[in-house]
Protein backbone atom coordinates (compact mmCIF):
# COMPACT_ATOMS: atom_id res chain seq x y z
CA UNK A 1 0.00 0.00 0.00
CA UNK A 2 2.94 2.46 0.92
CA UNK A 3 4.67 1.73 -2.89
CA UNK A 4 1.23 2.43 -4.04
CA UNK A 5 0.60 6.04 -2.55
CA UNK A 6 3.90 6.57 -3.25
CA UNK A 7 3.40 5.41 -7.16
CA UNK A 8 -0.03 7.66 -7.38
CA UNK A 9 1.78 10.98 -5.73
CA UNK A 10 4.72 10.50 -8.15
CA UNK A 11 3.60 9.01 -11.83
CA UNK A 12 0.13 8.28 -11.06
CA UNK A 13 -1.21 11.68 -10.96
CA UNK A 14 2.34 13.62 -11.07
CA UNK A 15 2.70 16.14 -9.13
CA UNK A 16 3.06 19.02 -10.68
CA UNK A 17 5.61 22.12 -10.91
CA UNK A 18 4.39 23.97 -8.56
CA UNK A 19 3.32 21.78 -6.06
CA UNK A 20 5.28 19.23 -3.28
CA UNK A 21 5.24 15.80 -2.11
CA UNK A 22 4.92 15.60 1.70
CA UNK A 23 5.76 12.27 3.39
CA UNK A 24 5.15 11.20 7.06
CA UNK A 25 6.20 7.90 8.77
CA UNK A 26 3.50 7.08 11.56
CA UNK A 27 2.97 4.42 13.35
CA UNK A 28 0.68 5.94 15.84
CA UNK A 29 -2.24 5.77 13.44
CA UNK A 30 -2.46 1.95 14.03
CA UNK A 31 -5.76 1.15 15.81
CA UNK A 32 -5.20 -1.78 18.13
CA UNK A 33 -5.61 -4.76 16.91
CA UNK A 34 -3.77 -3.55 13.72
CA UNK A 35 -0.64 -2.99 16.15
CA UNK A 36 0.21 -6.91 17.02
CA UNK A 37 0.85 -6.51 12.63
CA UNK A 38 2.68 -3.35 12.73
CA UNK A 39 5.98 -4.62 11.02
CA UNK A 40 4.16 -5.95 8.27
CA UNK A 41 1.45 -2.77 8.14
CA UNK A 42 1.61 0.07 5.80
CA UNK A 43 2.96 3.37 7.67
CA UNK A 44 3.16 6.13 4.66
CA UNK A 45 1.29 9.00 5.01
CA UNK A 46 1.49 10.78 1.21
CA UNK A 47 0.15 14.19 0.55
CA UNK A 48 0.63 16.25 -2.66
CA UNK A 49 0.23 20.07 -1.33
CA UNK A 50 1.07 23.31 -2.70
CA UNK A 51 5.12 24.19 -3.29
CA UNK A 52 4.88 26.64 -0.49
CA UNK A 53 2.61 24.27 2.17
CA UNK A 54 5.27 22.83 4.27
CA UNK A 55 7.09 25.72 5.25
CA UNK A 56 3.50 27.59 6.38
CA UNK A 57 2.88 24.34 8.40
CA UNK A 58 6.04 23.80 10.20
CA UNK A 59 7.16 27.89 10.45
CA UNK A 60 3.81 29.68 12.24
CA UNK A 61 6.09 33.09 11.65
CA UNK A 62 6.16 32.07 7.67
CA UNK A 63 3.97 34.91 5.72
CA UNK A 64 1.94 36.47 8.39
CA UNK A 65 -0.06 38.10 6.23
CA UNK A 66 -2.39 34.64 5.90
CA UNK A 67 -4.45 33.76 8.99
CA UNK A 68 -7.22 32.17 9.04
CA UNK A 69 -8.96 30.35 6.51
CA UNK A 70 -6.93 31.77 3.96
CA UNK A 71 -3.64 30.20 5.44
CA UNK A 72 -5.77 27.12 5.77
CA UNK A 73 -6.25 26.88 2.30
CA UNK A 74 -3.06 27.62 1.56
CA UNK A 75 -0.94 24.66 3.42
CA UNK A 76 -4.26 22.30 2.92
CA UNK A 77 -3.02 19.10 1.20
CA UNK A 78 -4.56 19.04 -2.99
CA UNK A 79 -4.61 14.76 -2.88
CA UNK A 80 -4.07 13.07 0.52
CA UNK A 81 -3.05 9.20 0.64
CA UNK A 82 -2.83 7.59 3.71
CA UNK A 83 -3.57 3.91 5.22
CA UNK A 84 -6.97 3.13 6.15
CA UNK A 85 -6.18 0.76 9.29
């Protein structure tokens, strides 16, 4: 499933000049009785987001000028892929 969402992010849809590929490891989302199969579970969390997205998520002082819904808009993710565990 991970190869997958990674596949669909990159060649699938391809992402496209002005936009990123965002990658998270997890494996927190695992519900429990997923967990006893956690080595063997799909952890990739894939997200194809604006060029500018990660930098407004992980820097709050990152163009002030957007607050609000506008900044939500901004750093919210165009295709999300994730497990569904």
């Amino acid at each position: 499933m991970d190869f997958q969402h990674l596949w669909a992010a990159f060649e699938g849809r391809s992402a496209k000049e002005n936009e990123g590929v965002i990658i998270f490891y997890s494996k927190k989302h695992l519900k429990s009785y997923a967990k006893f199969f956690s080595a063997f579970m799909p952890r990739l969390w894939v997200m194809v987001c604006p060029k500018s997205a990660f930098e407004l998520m992980t820097n709050p002082e990152s163009r002030p000028e957007l607050q609000g819904e506008v900044r939500f808009l901004a750093e919210r993710p165009i295709v999300e892929l994730k497990p569904k565990l």
